[in-house]
Each structure stands twice: as structure tokens, then as C-alpha cells.
C-alpha atoms as a PDB file:
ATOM      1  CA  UNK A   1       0.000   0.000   0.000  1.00  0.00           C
ATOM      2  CA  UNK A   2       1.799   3.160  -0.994  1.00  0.00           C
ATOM      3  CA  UNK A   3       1.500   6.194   1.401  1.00  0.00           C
ATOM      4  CA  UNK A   4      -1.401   8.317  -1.067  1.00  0.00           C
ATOM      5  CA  UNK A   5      -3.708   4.821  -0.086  1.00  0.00           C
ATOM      6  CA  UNK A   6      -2.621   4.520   3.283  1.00  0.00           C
ATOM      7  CA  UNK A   7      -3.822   8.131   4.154  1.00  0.00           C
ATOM      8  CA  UNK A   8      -6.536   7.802   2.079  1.00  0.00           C
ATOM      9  CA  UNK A   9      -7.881   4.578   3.486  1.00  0.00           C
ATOM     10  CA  UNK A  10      -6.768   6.239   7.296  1.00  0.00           C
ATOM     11  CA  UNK A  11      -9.457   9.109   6.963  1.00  0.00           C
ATOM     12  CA  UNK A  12     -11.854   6.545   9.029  1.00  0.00           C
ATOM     13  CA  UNK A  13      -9.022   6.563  11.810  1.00  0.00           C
ATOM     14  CA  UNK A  14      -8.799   8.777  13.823  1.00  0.00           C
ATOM     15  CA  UNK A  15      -5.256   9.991  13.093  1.00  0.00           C
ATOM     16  CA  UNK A  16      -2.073   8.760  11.427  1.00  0.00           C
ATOM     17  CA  UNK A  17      -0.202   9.701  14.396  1.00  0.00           C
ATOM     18  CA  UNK A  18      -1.302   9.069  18.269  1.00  0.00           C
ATOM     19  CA  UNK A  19       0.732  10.074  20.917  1.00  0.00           C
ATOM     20  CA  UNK A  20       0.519  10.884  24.646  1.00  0.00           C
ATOM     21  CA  UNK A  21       2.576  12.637  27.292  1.00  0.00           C
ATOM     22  CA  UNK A  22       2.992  12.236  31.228  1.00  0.00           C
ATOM     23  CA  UNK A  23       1.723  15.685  32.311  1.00  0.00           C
ATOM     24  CA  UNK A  24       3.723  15.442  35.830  1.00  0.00           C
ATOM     25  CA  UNK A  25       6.364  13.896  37.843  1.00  0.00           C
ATOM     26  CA  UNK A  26       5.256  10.398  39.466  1.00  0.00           C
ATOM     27  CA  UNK A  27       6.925   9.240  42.269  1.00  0.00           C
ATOM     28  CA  UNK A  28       6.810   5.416  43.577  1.00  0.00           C
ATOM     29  CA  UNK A  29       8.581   3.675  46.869  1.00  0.00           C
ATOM     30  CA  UNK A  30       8.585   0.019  47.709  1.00  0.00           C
ATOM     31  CA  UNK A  31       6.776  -0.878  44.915  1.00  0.00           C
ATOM     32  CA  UNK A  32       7.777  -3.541  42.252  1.00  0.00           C
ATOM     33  CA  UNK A  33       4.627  -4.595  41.146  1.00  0.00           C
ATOM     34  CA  UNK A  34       4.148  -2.903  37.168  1.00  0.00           C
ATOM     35  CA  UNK A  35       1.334  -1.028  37.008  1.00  0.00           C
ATOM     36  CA  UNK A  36      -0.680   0.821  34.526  1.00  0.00           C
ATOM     37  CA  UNK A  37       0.815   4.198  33.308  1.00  0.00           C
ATOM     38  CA  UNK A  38      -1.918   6.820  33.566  1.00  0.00           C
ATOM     39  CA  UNK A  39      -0.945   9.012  31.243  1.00  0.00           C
ATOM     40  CA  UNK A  40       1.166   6.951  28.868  1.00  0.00           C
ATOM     41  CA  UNK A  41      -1.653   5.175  27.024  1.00  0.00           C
ATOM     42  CA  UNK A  42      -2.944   5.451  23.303  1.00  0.00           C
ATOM     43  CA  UNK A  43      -6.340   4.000  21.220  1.00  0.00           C
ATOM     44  CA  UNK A  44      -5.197   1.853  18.538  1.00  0.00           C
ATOM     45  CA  UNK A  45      -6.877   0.371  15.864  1.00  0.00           C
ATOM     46  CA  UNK A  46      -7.947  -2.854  15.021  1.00  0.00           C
ATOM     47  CA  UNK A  47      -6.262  -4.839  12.172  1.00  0.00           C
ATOM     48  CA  UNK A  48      -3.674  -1.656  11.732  1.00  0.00           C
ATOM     49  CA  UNK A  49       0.039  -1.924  11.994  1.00  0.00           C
ATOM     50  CA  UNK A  50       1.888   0.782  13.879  1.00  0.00           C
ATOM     51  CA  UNK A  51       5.602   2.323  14.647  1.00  0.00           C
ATOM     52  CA  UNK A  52       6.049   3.039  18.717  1.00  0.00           C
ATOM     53  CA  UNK A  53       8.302   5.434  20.346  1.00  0.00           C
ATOM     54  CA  UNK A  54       8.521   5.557  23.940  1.00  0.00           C
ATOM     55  CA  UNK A  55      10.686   8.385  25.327  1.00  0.00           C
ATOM     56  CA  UNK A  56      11.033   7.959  29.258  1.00  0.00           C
ATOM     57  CA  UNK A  57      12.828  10.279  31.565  1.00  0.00           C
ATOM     58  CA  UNK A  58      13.402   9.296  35.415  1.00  0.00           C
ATOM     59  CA  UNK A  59      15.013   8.857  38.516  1.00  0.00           C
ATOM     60  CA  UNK A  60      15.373   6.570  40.711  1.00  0.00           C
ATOM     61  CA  UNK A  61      17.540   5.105  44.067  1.00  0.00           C
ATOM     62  CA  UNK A  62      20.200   3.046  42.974  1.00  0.00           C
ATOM     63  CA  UNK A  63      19.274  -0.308  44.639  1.00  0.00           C
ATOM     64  CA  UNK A  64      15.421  -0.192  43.060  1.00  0.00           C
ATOM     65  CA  UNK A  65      16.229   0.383  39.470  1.00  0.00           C
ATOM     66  CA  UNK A  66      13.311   0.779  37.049  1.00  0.00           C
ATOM     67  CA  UNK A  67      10.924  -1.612  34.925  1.00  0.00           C
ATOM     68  CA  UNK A  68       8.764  -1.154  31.893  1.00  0.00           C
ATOM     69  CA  UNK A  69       7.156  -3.102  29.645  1.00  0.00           C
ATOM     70  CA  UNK A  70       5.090  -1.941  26.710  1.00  0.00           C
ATOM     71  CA  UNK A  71       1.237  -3.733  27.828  1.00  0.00           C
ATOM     72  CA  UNK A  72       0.124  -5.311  25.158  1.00  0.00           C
ATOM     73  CA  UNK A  73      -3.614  -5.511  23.291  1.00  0.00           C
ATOM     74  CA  UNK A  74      -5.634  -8.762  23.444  1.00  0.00           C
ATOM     75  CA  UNK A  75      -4.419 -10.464  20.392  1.00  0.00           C
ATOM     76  CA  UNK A  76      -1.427  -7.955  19.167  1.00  0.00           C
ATOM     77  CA  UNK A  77       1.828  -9.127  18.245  1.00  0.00           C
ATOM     78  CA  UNK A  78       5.102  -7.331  17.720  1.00  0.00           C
ATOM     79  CA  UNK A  79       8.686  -6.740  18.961  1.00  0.00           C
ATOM     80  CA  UNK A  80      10.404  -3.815  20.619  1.00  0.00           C
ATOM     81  CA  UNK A  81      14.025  -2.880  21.843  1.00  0.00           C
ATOM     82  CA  UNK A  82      15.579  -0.494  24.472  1.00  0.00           C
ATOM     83  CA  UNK A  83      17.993   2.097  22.978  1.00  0.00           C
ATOM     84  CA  UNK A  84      19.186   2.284  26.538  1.00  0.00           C
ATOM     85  CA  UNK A  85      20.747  -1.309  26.298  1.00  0.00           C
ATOM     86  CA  UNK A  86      24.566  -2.190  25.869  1.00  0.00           C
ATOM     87  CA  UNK A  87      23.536  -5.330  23.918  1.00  0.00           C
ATOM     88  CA  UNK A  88      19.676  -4.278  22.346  1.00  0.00           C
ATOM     89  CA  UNK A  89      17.919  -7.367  21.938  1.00  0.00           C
ATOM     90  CA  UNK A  90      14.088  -7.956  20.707  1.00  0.00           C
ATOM     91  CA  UNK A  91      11.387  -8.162  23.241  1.00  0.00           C
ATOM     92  CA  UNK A  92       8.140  -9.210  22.555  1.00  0.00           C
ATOM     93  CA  UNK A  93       4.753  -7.454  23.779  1.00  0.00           C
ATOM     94  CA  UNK A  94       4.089  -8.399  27.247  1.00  0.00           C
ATOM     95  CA  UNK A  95       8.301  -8.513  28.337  1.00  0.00           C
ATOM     96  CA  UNK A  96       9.744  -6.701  30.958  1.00  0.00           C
ATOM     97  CA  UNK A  97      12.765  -4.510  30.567  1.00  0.00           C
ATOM     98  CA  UNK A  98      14.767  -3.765  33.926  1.00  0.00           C
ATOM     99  CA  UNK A  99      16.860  -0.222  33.836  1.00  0.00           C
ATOM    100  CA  UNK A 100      20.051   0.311  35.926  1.00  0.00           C
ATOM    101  CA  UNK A 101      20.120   3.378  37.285  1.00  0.00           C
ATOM    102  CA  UNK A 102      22.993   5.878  39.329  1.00  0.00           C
ATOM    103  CA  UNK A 103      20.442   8.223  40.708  1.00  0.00           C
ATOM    104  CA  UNK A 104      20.446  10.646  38.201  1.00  0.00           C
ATOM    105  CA  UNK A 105      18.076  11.805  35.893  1.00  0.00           C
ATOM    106  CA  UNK A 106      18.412   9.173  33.061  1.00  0.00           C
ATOM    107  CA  UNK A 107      16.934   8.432  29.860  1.00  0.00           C
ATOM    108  CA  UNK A 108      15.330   5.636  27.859  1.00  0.00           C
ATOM    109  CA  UNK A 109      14.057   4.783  24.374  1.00  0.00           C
ATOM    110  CA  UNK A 110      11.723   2.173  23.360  1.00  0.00           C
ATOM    111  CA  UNK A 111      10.634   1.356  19.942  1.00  0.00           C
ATOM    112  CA  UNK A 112       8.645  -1.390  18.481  1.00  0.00           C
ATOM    113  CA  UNK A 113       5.961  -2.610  15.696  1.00  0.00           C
ATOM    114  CA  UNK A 114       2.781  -3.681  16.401  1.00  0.00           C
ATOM    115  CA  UNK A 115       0.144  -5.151  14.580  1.00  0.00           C
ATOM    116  CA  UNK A 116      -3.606  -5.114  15.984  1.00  0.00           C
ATOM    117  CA  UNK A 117      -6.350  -7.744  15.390  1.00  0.00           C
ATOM    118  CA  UNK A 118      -8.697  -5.638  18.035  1.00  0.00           C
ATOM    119  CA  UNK A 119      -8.807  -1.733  18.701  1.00  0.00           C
ATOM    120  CA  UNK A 120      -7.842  -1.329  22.442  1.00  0.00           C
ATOM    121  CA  UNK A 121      -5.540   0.699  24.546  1.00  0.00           C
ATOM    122  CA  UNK A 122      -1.506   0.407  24.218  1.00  0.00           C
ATOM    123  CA  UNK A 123      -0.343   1.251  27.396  1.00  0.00           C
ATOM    124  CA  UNK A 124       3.004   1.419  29.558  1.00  0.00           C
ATOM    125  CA  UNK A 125       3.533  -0.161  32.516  1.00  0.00           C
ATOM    126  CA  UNK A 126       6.560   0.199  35.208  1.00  0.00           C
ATOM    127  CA  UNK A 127       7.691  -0.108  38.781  1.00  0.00           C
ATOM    128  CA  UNK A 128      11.127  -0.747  40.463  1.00  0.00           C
ATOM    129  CA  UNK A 129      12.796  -3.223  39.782  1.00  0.00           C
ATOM    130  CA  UNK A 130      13.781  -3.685  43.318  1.00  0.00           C
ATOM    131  CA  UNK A 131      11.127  -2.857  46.030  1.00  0.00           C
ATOM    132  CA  UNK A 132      13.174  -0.415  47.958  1.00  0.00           C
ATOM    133  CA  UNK A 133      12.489   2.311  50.007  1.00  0.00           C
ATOM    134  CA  UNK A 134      13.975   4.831  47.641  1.00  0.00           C
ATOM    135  CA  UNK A 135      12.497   6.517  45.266  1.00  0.00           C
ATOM    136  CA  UNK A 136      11.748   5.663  41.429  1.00  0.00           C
ATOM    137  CA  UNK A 137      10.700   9.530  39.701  1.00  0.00           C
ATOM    138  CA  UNK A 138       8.770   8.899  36.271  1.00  0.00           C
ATOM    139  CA  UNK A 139       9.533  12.554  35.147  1.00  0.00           C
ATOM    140  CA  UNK A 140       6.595  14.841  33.166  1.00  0.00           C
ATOM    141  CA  UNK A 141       7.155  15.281  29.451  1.00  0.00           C
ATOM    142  CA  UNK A 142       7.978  11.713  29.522  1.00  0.00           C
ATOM    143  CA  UNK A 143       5.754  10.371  26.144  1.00  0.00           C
ATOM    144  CA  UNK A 144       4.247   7.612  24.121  1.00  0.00           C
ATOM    145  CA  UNK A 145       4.110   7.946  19.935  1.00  0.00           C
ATOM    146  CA  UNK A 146       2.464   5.797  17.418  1.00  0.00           C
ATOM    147  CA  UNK A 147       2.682   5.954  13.746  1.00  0.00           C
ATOM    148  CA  UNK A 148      -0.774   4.107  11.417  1.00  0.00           C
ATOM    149  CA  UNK A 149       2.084   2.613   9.106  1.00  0.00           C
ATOM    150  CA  UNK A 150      -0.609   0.115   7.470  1.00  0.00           C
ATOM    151  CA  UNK A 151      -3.845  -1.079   7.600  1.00  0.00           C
END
């Protein structure tokens, strides 16, 4: 499908492009359990294929780390990598990336494919790594992106 049909057949979508951003700071403590991003979260499509950039900024006490993992929707499949990683390797939907951290503000970036078979919500999930008593800063301006790349 070249890009004049793409857009074309993507005027029933609701945009080419879907992105989110974390609108403040969140701040978690003894807490390793991934939970549901609030604000990182996008609509998507079903039976569409779709390019994913996650840009995440944070903090976090040496000994608890951070973990994310892109949630996936019932049915989707698709791979994603950490530009943070020494060695990238695939993930698929669903896996859990830990995140050494120094305790500095630190950055990450994700990006995957997916492809849809039902519309739902693409969401991020995190926690620490480590339960600890420290702790783990999510910063604002922290965002999700998704590009309709077919349908």
C-alpha cells in the first residue's frame, strides 16, 4: 500500500499519528509490582500496523532500578528494543525490561511494531525493579508515539 492509499484509506481513523505525554512527575517507593501508566496510554486500531516510540525520563535510588514493559492488546503481536541497552535485543509485547540506574536523571528509548487484530488501549507499565524504600521519579514530558504505518 503506498502512502497516497494509506492516508486515504486512514481518513476513518482517527489519526495517522497518536501520541501521549505524562503531564507530571510520578513518584513510587517500595513498589515492584508494574502497574498501569496513567498518562502513557494510546487507542489503537484494530487490524492496523503501527511504529512506537517511547521516550522515558526518570530517577530513581540506585538499589530499586526501574521496569517497563510496553502492555500489550488482546491479540497484538510485535517486537520492541531499548535504545538504553549495551547489547539491544528484541522483546516481545508483554516482556519486561529492567533499567540500571545511578540516581540521576536518566533516559530511555523504546521502539517497536505492532500489529492489531482488536482496537484497544496500548499502554506502559513500570515499577522498580527492586522494592526499595527509595524513590523511582517517572519525570513529566515523559511520552508515548504511534505511527498508522498500514492497515
Amino acid at each position: 500500500m503506498n502512502i497516497t492509499n494509506l492516508f486515504l484509506s486512514s481518513q476513518n481513523q482517527t489519526s495517522l499519528i497518536k501520541s501521549a505525554q505524562k503531564s507530571a512527575d510520578q513518584t513510587i517507593n517500595n513498589n515492584n509490582t508494574l502497574f498501569d501508566d496513567a498518562d502513557l496510554k494510546i487507542s489503537m486500531s484494530a487490524n492496523s500496523t503501527y511504529l512506537v516510540d517511547v521516550f522515558l525520563v526518570f530517577t530513581s535510588a540506585a538499589a530499586a532500578d526501574l521496569k517497563v514493559c510496553m502492555k500489550a492488546i488482546t491479540g497484538a503481536t510485535g517486537y520492541w528494543g531499548v535504545s538504553y541497552d549495551v547489547t539491544p535485543t528484541a522483546k516481545s509485547l508483554g516482556d519486561v525490561q529492567a533499567l540500571g540506574t545511578d540516581a540521576s536523571t536518566q533516559f530511555t528509548w523504546f521502539h517497536g511494531i505492532i500489529k492489531t487484530t482488536t482496537a484497544g488501549t496500548f499502554q506502559i507499565q513500570w515499577a522498580q525493579n527492586t522494592a526499595d524504600a527509595g524513590n523511582t521519579t517517572l519525570k513529566a514530558n515523559s511520552y508515548i508515539s504511534a505511527i498508522l504505518v498500514g492497515v
